[in-house]
Protein backbone atom coordinates (compact mmCIF):
# COMPACT_ATOMS: atom_id res chain seq x y z
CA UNK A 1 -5.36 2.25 18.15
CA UNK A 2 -7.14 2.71 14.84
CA UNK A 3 -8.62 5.51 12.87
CA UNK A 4 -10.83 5.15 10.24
CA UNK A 5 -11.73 7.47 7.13
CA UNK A 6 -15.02 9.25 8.88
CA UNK A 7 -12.61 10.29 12.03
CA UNK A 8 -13.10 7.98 14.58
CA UNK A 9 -10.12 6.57 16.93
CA UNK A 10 -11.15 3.03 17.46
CA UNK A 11 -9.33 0.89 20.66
CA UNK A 12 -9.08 -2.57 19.39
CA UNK A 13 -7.91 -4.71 23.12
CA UNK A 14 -6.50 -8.28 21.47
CA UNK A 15 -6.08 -11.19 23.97
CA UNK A 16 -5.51 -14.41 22.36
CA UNK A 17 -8.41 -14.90 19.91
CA UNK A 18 -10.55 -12.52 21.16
CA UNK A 19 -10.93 -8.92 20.54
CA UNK A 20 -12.68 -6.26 21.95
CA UNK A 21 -13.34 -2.78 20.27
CA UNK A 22 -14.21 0.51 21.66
CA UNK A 23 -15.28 3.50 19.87
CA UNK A 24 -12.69 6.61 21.59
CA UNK A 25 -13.35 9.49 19.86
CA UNK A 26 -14.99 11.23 16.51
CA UNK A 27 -13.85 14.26 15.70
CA UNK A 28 -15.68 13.67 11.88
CA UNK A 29 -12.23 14.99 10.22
CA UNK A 30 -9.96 12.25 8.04
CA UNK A 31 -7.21 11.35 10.56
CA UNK A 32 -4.59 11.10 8.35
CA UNK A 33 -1.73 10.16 10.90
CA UNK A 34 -1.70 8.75 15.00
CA UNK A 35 1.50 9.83 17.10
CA UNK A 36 2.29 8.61 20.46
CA UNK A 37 4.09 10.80 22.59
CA UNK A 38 7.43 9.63 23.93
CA UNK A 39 5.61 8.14 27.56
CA UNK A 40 3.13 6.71 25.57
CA UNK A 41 0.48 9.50 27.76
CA UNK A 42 -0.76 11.20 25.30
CA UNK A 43 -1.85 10.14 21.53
CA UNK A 44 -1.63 13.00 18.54
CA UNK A 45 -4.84 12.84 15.65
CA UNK A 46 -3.68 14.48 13.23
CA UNK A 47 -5.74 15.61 9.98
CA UNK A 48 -4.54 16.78 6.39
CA UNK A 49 -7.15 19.71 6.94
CA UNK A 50 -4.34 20.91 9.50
CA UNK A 51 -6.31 20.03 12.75
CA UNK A 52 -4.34 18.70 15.78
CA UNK A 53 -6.40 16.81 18.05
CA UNK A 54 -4.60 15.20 21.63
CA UNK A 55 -6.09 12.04 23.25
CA UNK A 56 -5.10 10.63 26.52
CA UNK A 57 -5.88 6.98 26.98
CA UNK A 58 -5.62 6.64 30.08
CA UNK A 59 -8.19 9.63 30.63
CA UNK A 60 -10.90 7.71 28.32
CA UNK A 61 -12.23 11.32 27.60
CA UNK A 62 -13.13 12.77 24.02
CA UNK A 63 -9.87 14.28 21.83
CA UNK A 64 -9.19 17.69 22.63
CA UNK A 65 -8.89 20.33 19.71
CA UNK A 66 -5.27 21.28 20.29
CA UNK A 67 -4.47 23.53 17.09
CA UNK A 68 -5.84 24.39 13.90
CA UNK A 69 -3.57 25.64 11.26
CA UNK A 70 -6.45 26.06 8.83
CA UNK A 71 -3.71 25.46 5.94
CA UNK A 72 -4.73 22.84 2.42
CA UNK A 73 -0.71 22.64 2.43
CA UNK A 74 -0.30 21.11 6.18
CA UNK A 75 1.43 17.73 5.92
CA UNK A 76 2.49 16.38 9.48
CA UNK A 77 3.00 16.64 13.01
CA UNK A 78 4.55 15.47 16.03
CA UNK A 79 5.95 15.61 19.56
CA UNK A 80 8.93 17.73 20.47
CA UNK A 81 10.94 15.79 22.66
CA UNK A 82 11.80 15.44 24.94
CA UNK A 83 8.85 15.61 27.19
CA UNK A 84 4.96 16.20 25.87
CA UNK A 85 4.95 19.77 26.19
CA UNK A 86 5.64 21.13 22.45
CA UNK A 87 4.31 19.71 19.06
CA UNK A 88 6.04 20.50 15.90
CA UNK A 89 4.49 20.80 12.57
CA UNK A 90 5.11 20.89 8.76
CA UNK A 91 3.79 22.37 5.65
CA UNK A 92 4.35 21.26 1.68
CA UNK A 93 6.37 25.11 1.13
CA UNK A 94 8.62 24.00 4.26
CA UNK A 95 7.52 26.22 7.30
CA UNK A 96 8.22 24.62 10.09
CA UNK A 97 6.15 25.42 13.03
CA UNK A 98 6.42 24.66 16.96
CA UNK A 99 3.10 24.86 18.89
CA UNK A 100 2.31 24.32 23.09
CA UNK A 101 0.37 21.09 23.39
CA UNK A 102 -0.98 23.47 26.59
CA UNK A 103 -3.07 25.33 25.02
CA UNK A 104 -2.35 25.14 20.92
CA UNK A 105 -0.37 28.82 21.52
CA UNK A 106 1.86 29.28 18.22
CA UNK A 107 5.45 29.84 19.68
CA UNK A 108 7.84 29.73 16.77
CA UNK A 109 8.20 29.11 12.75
CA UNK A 110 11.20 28.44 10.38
CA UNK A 111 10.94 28.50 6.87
CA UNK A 112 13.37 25.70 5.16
CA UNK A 113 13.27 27.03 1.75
CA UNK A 114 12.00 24.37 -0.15
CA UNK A 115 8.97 21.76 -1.01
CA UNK A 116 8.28 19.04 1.65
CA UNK A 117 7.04 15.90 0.98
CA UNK A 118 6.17 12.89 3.18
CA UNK A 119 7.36 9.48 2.25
């Protein structure tokens, strides 16, 4: 899997020398990071806007708008393992945030006390 700058999840299948590509999903955001979940069911789009999108290959539908945290200072998010039920998220002044991948309910924040960054 792929994204490129305009938002758009690309499949490229590889077999040998050949290649075939297939155009998953726009959701005409920046992606800025792609996380698998720990089954490998469900994919996480992620944008810096603060967007979480979820895509399930094996569903071939479009990305579903999981949460939007509406924040400029959003930096990253993931799975909460185990299982695929809970996503965890991150901002630059350190709130830590856990979300249901359900239905993008807000369940519970802790502040760190200090600046993030991402490396």
């Amino acid at each position: 899997y792929f994204s490129a700058q305009e938002g758009i999840l690309i499949f490229y299948h590889i077999k040998e020398l050949q290649y075939e590509m297939k155009i998953c999903a726009d959701i005409s955001q920046p992606i800025s990071s792609l996380i698998f979940s720990p089954d490998y069911t469900s994919l996480l789009l992620v944008t810096d806007q603060g967007t979480v999108y979820s895509y399930k290959p094996a569903h071939s539908g479009e990305a579903v708008k999981l949460l939007d945290t509406s924040s400029s200072c959003f930096l990253a998010a993931d799975f909460l393992t185990p299982g695929n039920n809970y996503c965890v998220s991150v901002t630059i002044s350190g709130e830590v945030q856990v979300w249901s991948l359900e239905d993008g309910t807000f369940l519970s924040k802790l502040n760190l006390g200090i600046e993030v960054h991402v490396t």
